[in-house]
Protein backbone atom coordinates (compact mmCIF):
# COMPACT_ATOMS: atom_id res chain seq x y z
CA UNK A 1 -73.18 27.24 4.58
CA UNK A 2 -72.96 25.67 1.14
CA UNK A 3 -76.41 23.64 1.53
CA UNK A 4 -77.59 27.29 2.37
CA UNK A 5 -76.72 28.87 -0.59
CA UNK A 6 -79.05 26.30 -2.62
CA UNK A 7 -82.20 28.72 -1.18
CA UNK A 8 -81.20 31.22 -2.45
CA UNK A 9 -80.58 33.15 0.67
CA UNK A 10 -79.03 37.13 0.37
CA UNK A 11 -75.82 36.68 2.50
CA UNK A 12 -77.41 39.04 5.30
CA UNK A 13 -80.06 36.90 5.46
CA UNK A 14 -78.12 33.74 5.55
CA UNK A 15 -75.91 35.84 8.45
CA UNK A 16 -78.79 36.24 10.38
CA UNK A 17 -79.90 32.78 10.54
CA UNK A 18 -76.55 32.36 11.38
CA UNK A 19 -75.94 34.92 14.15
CA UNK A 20 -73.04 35.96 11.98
CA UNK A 21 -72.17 39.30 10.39
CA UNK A 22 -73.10 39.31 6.53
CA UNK A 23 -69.11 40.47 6.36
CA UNK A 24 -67.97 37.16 8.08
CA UNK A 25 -71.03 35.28 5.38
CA UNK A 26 -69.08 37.30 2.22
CA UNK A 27 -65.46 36.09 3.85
CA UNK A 28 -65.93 32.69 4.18
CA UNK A 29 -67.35 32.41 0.79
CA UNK A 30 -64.83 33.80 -1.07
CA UNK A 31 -62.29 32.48 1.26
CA UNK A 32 -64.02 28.27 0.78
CA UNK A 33 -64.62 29.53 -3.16
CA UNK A 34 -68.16 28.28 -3.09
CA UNK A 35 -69.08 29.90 -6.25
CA UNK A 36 -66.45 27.01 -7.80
CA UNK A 37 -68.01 24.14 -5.87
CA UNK A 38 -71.55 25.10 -6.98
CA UNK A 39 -70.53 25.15 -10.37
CA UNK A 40 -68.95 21.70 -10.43
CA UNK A 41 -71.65 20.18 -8.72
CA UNK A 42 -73.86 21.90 -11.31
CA UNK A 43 -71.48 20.61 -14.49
CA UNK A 44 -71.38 17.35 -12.69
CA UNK A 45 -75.27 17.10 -12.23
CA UNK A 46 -75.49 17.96 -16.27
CA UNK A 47 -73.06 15.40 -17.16
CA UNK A 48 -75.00 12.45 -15.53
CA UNK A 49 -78.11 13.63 -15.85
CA UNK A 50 -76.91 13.09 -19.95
CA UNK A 51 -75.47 9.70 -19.32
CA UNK A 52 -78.88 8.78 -17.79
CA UNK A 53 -80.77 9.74 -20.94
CA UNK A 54 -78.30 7.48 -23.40
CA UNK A 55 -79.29 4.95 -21.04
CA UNK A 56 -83.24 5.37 -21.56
């Protein structure tokens, strides 16, 4: 599911592909709290992508 939510799927969407219900799609995200995991990856990404340019 989390690799999904990089393309920008709508959860119903997403749900279908999974032949889930969009309600079971909004659960488990707030339940795995994706939101937080996209957002470190995101602050993480930043971070080295600014170490790699004081390395240039």
């Amino acid at each position: 599911m989390y690799h999904n939510k990089e393309t920008n799927l709508t959860q119903k969407e997403l749900a279908t592909k999974a032949g889930v219900s969009q309600q079971y799609i909004s659960k488990i995200t707030k339940t795995s709290k994706m939101e937080l995991i996209h957002e470190a990856e995101s602050n993480l990404n930043t971070i080295l992508n600014g170490a790699d340019h004081k390395h240039q």
